[in-house]
N, C-alpha and C. Protein backbone atom coordinates (compact mmCIF):
# COMPACT_ATOMS: atom_id res chain seq x y z
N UNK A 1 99.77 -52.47 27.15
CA UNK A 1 99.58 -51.02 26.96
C UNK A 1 100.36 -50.58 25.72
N UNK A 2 99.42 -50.20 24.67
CA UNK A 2 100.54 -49.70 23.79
C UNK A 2 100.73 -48.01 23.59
N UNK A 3 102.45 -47.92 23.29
CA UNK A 3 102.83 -46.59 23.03
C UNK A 3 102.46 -46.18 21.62
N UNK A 4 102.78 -45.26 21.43
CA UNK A 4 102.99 -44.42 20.17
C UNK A 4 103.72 -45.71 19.42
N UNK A 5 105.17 -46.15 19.66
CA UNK A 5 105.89 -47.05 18.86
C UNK A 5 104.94 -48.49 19.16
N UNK A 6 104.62 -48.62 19.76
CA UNK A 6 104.01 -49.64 19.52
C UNK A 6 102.45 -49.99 18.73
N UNK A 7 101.93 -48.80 18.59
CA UNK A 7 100.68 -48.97 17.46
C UNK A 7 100.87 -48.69 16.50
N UNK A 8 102.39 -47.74 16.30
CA UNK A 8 103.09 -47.34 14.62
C UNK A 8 103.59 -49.18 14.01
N UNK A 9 103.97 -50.08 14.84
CA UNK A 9 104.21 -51.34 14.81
C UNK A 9 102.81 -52.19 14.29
N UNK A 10 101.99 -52.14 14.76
CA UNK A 10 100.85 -52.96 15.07
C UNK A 10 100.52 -52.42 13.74
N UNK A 11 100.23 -51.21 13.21
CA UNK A 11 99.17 -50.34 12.28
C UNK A 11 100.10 -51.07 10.90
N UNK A 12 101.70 -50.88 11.36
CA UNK A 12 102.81 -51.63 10.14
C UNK A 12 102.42 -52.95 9.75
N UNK A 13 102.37 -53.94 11.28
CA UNK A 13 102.43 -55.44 10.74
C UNK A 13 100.71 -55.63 10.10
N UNK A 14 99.69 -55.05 10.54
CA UNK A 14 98.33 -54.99 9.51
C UNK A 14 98.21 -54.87 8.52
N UNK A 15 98.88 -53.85 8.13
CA UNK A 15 99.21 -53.35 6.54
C UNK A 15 100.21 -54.25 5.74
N UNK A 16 101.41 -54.89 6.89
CA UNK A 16 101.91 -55.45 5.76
C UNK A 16 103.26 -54.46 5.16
N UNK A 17 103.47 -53.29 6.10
CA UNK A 17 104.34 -52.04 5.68
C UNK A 17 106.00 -52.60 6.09
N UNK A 18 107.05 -52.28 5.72
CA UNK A 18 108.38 -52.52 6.27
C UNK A 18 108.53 -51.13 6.68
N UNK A 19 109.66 -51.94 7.62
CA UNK A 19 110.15 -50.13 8.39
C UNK A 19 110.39 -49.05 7.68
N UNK A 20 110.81 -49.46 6.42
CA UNK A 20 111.33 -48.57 5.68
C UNK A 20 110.27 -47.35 4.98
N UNK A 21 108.90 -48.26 5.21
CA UNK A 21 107.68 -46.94 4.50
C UNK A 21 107.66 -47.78 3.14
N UNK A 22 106.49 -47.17 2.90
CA UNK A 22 105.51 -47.53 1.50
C UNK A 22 104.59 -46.93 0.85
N UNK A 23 105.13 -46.20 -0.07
CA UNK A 23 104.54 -45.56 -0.85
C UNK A 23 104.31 -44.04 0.22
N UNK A 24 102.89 -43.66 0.55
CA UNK A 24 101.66 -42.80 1.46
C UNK A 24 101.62 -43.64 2.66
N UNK A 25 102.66 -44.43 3.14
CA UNK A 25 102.50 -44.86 4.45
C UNK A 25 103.69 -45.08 5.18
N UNK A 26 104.62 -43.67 4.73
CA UNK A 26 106.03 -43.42 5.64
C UNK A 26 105.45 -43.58 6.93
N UNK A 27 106.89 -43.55 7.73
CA UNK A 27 106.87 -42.90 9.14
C UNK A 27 105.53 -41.99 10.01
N UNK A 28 105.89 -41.08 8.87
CA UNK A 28 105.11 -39.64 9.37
C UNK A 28 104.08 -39.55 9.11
N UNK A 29 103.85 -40.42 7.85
CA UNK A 29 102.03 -40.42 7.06
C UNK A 29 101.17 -41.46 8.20
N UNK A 30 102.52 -42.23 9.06
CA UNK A 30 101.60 -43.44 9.95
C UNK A 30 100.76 -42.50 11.26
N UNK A 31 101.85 -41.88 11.50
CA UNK A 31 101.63 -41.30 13.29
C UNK A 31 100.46 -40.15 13.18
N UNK A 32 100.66 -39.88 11.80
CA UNK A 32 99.12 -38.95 11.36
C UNK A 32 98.22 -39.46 11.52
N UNK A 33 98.23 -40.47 10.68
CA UNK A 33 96.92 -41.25 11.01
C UNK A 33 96.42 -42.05 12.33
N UNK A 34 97.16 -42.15 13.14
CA UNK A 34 97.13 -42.92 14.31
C UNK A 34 96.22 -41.49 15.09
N UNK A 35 96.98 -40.86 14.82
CA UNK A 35 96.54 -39.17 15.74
C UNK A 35 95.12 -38.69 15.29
N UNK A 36 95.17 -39.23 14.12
CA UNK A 36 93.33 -39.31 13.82
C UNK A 36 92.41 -39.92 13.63
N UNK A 37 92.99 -41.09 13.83
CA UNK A 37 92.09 -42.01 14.76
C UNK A 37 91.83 -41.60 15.78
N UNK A 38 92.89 -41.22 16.22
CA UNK A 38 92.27 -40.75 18.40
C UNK A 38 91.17 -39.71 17.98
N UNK A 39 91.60 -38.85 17.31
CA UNK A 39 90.79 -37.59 17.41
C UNK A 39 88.97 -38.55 16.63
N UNK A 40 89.05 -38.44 16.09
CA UNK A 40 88.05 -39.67 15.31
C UNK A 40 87.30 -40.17 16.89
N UNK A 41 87.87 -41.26 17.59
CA UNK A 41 87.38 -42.35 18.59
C UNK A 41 87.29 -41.06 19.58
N UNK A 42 87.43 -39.92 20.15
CA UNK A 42 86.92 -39.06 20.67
C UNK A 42 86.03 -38.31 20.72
N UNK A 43 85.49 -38.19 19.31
CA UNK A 43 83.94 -37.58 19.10
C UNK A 43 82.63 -38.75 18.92
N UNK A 44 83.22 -39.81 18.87
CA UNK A 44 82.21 -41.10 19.04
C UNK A 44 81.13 -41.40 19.76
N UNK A 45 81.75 -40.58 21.26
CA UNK A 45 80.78 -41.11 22.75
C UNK A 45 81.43 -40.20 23.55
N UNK A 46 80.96 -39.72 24.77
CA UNK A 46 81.29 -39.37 25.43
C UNK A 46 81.93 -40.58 26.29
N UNK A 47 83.18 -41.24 26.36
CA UNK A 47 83.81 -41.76 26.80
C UNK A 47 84.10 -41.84 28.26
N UNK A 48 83.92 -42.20 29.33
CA UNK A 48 84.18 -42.03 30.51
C UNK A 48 85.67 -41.94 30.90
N UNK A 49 86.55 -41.97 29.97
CA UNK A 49 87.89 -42.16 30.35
C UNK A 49 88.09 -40.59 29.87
N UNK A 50 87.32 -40.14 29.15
CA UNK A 50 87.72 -38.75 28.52
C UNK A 50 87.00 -37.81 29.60
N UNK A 51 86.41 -37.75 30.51
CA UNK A 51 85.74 -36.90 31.79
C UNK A 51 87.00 -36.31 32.54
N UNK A 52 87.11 -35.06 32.52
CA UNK A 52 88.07 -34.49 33.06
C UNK A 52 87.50 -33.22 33.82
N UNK A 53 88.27 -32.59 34.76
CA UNK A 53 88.18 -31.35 35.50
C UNK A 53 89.18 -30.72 35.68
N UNK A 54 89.32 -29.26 35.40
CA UNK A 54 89.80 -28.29 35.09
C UNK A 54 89.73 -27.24 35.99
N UNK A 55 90.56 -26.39 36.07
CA UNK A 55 90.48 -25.44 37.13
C UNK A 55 90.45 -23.48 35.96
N UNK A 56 89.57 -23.09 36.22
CA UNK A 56 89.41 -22.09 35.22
C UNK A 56 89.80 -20.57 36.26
N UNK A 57 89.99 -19.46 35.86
CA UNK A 57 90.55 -18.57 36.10
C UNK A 57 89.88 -16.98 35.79
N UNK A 58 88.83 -16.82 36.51
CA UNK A 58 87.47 -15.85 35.52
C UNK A 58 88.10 -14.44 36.00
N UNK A 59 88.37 -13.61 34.90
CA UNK A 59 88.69 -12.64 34.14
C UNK A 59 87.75 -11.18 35.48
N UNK A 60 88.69 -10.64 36.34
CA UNK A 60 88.20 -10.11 37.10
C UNK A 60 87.02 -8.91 36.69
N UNK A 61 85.90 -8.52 36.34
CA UNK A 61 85.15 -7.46 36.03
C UNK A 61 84.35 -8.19 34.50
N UNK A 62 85.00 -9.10 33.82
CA UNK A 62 84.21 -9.61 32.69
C UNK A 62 83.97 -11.49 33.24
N UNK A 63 84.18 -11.60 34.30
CA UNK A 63 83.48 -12.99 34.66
C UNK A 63 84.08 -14.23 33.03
N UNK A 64 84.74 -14.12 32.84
CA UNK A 64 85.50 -14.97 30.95
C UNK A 64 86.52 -15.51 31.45
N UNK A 65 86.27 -16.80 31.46
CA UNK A 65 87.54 -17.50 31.55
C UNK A 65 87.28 -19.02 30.22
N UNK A 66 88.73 -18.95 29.82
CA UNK A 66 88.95 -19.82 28.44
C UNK A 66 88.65 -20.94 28.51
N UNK A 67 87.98 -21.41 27.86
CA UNK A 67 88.03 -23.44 28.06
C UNK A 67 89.45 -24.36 27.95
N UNK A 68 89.78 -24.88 28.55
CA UNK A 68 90.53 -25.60 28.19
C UNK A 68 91.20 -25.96 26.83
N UNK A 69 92.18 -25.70 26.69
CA UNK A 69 92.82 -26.49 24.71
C UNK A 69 92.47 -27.86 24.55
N UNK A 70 92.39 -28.76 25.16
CA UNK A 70 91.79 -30.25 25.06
C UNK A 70 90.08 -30.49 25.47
N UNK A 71 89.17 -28.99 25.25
CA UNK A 71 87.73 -29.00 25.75
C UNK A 71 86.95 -29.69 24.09
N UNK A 72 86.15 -30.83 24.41
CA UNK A 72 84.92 -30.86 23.40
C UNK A 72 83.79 -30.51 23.83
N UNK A 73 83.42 -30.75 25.35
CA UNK A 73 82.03 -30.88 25.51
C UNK A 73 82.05 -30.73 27.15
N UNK A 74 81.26 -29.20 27.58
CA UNK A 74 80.88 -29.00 28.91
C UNK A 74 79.90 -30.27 29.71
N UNK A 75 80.35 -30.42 30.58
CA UNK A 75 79.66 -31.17 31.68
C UNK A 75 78.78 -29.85 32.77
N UNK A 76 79.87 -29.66 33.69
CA UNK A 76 79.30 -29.47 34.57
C UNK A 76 80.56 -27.96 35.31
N UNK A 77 79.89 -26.71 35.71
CA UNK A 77 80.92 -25.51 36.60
C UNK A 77 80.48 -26.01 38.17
N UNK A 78 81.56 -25.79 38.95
CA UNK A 78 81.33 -25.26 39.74
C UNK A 78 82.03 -24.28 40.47
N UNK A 79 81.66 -23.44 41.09
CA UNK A 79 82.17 -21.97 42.01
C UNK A 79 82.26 -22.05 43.80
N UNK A 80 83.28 -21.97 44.33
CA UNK A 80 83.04 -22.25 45.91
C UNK A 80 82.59 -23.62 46.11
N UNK A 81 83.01 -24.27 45.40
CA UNK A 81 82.74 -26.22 45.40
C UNK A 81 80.94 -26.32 44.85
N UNK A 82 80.08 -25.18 44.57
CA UNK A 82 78.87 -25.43 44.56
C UNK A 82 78.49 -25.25 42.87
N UNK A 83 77.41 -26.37 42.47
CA UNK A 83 76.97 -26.09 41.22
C UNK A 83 76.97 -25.06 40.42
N UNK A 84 76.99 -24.27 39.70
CA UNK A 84 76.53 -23.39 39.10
C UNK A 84 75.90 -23.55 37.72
N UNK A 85 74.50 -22.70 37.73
CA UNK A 85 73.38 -23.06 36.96
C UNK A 85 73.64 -22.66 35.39
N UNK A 86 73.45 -24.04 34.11
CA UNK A 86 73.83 -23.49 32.99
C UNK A 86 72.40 -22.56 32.42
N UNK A 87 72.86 -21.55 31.43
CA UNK A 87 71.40 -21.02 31.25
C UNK A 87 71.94 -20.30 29.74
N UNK A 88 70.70 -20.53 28.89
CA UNK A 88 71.41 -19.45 27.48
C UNK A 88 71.94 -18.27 27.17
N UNK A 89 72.68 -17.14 26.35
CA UNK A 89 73.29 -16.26 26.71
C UNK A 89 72.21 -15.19 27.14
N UNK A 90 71.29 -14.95 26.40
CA UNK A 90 70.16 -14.04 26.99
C UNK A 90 69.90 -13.78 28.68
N UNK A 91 69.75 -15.11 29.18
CA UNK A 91 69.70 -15.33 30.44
C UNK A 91 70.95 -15.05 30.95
N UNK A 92 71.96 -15.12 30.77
CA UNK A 92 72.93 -15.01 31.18
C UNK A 92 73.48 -13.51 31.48
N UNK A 93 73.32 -12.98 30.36
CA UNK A 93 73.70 -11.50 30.75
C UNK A 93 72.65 -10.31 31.47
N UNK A 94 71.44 -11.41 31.52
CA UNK A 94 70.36 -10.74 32.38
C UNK A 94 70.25 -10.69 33.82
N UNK A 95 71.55 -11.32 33.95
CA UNK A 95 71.12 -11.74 35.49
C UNK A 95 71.23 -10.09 36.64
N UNK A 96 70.99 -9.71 37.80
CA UNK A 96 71.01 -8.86 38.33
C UNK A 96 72.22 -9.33 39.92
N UNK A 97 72.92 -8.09 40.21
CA UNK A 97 74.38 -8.30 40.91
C UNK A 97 74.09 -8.92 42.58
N UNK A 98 74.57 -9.79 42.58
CA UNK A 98 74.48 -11.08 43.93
C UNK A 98 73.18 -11.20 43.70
N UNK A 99 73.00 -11.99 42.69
CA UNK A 99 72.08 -13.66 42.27
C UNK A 99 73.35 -14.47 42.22
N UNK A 100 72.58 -15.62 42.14
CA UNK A 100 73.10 -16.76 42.38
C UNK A 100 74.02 -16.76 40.50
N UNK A 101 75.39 -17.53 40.90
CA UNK A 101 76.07 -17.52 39.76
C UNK A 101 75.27 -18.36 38.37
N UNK A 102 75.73 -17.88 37.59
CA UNK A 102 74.34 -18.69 35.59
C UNK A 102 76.12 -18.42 35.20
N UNK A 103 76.03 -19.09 34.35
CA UNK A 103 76.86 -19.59 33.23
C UNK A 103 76.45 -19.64 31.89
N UNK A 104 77.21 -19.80 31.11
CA UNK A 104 77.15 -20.24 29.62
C UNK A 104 78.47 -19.88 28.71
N UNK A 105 78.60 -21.01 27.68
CA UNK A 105 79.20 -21.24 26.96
C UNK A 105 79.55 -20.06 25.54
N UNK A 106 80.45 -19.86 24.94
CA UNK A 106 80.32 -18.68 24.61
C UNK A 106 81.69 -18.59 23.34
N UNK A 107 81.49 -19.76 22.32
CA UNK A 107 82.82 -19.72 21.50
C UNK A 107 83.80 -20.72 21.98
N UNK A 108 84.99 -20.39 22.74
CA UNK A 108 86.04 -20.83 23.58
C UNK A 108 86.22 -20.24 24.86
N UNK A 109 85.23 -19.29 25.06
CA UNK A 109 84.81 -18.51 26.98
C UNK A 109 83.51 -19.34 27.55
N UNK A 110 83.97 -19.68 28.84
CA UNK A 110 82.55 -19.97 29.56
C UNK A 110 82.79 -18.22 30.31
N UNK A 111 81.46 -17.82 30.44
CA UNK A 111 81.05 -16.81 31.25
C UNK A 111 80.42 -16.69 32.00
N UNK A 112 80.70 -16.37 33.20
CA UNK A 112 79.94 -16.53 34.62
C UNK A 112 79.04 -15.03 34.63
N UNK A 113 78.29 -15.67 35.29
CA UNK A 113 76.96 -14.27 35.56
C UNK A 113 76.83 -13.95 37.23
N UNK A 114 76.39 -13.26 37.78
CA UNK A 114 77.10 -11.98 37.16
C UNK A 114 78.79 -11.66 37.67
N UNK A 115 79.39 -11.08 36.96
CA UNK A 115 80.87 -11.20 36.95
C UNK A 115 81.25 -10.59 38.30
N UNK A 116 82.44 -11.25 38.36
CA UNK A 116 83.18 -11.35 39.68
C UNK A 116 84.15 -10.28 39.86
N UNK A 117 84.15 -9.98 40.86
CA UNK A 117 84.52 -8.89 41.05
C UNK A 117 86.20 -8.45 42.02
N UNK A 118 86.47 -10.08 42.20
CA UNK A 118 87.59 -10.09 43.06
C UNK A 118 87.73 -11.46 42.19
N UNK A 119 89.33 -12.04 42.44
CA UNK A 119 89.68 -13.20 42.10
C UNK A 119 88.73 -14.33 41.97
N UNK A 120 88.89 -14.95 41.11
CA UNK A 120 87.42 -16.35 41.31
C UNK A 120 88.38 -17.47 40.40
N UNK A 121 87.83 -18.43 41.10
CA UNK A 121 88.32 -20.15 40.33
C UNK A 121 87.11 -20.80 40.66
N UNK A 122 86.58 -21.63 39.51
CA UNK A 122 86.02 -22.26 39.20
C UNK A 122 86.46 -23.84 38.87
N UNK A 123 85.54 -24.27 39.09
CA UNK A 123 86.30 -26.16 38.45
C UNK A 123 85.44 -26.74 37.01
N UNK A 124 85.83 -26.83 36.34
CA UNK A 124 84.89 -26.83 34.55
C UNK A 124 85.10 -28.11 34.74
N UNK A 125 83.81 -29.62 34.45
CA UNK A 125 83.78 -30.79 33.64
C UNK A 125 83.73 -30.90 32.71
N UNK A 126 84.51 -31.42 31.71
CA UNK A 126 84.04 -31.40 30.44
C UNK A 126 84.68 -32.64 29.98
N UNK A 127 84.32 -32.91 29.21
CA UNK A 127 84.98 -34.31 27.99
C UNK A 127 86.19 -33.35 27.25
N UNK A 128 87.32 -34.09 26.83
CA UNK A 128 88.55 -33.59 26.76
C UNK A 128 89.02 -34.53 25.21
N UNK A 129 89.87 -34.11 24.35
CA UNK A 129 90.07 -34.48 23.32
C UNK A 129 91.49 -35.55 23.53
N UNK A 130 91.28 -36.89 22.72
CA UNK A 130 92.47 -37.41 23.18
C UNK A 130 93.69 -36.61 23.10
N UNK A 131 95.05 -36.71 23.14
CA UNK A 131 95.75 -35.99 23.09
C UNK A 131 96.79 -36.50 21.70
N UNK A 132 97.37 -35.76 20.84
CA UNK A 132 97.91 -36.74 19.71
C UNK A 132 99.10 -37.14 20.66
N UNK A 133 99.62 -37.95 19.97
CA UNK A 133 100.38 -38.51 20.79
C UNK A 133 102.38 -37.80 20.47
N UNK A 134 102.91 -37.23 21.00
CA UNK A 134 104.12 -36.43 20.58
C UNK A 134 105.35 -37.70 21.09
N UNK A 135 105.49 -38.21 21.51
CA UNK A 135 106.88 -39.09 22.05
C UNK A 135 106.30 -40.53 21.69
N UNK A 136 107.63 -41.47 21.31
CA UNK A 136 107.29 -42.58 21.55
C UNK A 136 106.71 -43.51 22.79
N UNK A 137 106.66 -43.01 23.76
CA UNK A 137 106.59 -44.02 24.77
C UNK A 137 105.32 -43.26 25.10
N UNK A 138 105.00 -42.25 24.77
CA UNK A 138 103.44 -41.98 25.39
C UNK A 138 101.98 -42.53 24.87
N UNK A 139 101.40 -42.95 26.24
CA UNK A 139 99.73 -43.93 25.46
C UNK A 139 98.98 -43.14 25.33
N UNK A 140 97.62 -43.44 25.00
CA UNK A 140 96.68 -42.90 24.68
C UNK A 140 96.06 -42.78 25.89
N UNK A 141 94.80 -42.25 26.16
CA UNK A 141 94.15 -41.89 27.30
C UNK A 141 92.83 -42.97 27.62
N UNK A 142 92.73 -43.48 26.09
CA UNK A 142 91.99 -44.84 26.05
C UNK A 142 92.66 -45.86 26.77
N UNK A 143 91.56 -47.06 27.65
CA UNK A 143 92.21 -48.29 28.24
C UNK A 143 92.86 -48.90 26.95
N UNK A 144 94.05 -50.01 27.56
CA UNK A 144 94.74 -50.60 26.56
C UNK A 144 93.47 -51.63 25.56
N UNK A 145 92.88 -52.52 26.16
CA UNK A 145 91.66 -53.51 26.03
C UNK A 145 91.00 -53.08 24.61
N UNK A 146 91.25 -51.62 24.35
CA UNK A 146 90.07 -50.85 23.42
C UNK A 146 91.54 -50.62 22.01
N UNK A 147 92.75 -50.35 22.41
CA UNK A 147 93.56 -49.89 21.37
C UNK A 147 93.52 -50.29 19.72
N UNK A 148 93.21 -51.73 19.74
CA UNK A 148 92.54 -52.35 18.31
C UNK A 148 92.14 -51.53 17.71
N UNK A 149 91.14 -50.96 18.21
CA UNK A 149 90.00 -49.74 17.53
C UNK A 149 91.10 -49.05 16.54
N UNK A 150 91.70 -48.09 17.49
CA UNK A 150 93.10 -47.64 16.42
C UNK A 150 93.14 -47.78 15.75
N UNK A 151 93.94 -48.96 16.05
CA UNK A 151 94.87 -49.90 14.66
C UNK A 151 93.87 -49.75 13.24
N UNK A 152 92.49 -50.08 13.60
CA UNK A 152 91.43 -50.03 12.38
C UNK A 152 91.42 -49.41 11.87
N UNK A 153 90.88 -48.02 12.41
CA UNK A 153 90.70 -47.04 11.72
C UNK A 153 91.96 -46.26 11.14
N UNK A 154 92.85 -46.41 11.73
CA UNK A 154 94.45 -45.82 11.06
C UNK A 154 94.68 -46.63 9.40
N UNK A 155 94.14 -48.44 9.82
CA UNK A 155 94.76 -48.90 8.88
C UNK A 155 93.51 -48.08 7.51
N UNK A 156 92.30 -48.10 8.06
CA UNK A 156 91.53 -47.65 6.80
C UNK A 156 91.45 -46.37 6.11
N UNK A 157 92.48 -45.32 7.31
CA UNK A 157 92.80 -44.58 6.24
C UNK A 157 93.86 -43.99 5.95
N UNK A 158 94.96 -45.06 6.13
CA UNK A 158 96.06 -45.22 5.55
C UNK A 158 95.52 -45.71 4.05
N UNK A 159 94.81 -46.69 3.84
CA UNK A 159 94.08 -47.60 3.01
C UNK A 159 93.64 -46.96 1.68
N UNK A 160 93.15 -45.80 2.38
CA UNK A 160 92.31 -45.00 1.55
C UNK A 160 92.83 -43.74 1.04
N UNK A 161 94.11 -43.35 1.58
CA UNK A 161 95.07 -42.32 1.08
C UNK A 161 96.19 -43.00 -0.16
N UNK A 162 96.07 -44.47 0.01
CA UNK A 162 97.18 -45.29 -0.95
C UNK A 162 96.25 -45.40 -2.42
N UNK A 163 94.60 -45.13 -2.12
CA UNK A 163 93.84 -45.49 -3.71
C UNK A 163 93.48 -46.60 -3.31
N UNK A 164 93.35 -47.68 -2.21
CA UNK A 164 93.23 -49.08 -2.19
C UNK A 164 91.93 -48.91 -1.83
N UNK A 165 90.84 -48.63 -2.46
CA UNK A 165 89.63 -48.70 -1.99
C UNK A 165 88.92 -49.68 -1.36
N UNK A 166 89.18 -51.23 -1.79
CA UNK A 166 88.59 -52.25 -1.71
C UNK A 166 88.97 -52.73 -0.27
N UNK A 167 90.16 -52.71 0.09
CA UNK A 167 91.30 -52.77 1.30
C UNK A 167 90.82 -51.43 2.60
N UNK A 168 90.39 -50.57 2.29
CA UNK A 168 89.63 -49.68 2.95
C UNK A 168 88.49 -49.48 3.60
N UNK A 169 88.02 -50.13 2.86
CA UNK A 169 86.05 -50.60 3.07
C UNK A 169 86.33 -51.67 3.92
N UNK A 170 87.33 -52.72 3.89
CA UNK A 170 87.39 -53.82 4.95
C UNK A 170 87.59 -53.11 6.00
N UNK A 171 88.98 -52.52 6.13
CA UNK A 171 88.94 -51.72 7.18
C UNK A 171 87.91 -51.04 8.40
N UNK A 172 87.17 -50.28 7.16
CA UNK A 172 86.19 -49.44 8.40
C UNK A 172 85.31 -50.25 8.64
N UNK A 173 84.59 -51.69 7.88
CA UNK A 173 83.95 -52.36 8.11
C UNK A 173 84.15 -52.91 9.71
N UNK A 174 85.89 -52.91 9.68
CA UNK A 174 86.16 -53.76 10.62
C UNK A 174 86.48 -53.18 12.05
N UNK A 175 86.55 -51.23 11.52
CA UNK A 175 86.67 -50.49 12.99
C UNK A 175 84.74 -50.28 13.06
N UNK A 176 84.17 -50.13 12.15
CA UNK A 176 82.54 -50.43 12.79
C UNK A 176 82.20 -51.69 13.28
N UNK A 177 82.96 -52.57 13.65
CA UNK A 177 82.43 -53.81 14.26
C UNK A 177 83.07 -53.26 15.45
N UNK A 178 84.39 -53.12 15.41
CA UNK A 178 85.40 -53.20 16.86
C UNK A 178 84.22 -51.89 17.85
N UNK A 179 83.89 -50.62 17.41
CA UNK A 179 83.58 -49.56 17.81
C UNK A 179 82.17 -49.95 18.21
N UNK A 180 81.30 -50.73 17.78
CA UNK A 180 80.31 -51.21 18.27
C UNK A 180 80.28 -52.16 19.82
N UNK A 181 81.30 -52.95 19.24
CA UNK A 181 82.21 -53.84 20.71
C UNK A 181 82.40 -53.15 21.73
N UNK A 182 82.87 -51.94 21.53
CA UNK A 182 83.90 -51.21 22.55
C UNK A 182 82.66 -50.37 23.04
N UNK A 183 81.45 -49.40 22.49
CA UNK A 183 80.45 -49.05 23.03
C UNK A 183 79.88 -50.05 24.29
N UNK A 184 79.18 -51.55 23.80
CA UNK A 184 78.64 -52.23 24.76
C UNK A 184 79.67 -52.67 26.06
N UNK A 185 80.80 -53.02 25.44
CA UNK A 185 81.66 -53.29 26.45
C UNK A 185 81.63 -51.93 27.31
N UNK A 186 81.83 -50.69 27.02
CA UNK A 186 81.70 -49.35 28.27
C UNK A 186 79.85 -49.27 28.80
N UNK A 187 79.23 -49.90 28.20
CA UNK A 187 77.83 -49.50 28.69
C UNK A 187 77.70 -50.66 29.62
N UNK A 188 78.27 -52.06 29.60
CA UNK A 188 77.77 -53.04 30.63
C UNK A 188 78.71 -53.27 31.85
N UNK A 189 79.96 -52.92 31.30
CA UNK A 189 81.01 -53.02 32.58
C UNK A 189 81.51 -51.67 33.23
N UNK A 190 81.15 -50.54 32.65
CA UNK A 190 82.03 -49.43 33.29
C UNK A 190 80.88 -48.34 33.54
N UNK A 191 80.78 -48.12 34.77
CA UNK A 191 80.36 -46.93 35.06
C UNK A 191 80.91 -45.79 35.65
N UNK A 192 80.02 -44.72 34.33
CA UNK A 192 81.17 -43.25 34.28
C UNK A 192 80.92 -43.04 35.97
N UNK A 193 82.33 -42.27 35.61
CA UNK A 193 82.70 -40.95 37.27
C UNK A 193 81.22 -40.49 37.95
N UNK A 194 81.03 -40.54 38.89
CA UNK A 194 79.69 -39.66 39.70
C UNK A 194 80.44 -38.16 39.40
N UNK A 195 79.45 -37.59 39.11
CA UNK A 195 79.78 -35.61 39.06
C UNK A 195 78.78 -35.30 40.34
N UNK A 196 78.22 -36.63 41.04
CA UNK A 196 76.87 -35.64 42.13
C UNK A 196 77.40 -34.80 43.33
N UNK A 197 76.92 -33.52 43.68
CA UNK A 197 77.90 -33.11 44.60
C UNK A 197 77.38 -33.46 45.68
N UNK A 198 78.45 -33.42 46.54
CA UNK A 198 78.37 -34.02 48.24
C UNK A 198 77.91 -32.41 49.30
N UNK A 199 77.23 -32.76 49.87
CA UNK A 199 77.00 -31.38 50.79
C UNK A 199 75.63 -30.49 50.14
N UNK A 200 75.74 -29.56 50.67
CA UNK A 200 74.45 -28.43 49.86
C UNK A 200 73.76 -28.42 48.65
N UNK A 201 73.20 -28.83 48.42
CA UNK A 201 72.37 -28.87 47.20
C UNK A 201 72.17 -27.07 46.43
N UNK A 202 72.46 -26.52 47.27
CA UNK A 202 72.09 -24.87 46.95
C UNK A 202 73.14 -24.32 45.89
N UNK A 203 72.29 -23.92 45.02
CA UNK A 203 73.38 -23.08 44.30
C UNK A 203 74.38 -22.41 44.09
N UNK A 204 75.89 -22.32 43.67
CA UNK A 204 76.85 -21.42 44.11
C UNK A 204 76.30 -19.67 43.92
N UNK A 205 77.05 -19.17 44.68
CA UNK A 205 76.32 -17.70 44.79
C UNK A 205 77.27 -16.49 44.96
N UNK A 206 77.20 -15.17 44.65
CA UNK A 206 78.07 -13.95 44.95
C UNK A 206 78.57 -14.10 46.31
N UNK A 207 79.77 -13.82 46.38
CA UNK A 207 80.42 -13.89 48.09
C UNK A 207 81.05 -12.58 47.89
């Protein structure tokens, strides 16, 4: 499993860097790039390790509650443990008072239809952004098996911030091989989280 110090290590002995820093590849120029790699290997795929649920907090009389700070990409609401239906904003603000709850996305607000009128929590799925990494000892949210990937893409654009163009192009050559790897490897051995719900099939609704 590697930490923060341990892929600032790994990304060093690739490059060829001493502790001491080199040139555009101090300390601080490393852990940047490591941190964007993650962010990078997070918009790739919807990742099954990146599937998260959230507990949201809808805004009593305007039905608005915030997405998450680590949100890329809605999955799935639900209200009273039950689905709730996504629909575009048109539809959304059309709806008429105790119908069944509509949703939609809205900037950095999901908005529930029609708005609630007493306390409400909701549970939001969504794909979640790795997290940069702030302490040494903290991992990534990626399995260890996949961390290579990293190392690649950090080293290529570390690579490519030094002017080493030629040394760069190997690089991404070599995180588009690893990232191709790491796709089939999640499509033949891992299957994502079930989101199917258990119980009522019926829509969540005004209570």
């Amino acid at each position: 499993m590697a930490t923060k110090a341990r892929l600032r290590l790994d990304l060093r002995r690739r490059l060829g860097i001493a502790e001491s820093g080199d040139g555009l590849a101090g300390h601080e120029a490393l852990d940047g790039n490591i941190d964007e790699a993650l962010d990078t290997l997070s918009g790739e795929r919807h990742w099954p390790w990146l599937l998260h649920a959230s507990s949201l907090v809808f805004g009593i009389g305007t039905g608005i509650a915030p997405v998450p700070v680590d949100f890329t990409v809605d999955v799935r609401l639900k209200i009273h443990g039950r689905r709730a239906r996504r629909v575009d904003l048109r539809q959304c603000l059309g709806v008429s008072a105790r119908s069944a709850y509509v949703w939609t996305r809205r900037g950095t607000s999901i908005l529930l239809s029609p708005a609630n009128t007493q306390s409400l929590l909701g549970e939001l799925w969504y794909y979640r952004q790795e997290p940069q990494l702030a302490i040494e000892t903290q991992v990534p949210l990626m399995p260890a098996v996949h961390h290579h990937v990293i190392v690649s893409y950090a080293a290529y654009l570390t690579r490519s911030r030094q002017g080493r163009g030629d040394d760069a192009k190997e690089f991404l050559a070599e995180y588009d091989r690893a990232l191709r790897s790491m796709r089939d490897d999640v499509s033949s051995g891992q299957r994502p989280p079930s989101l199917r719900h258990k119980g009522s099939e019926s829509w969540a609704s005004w209570v």
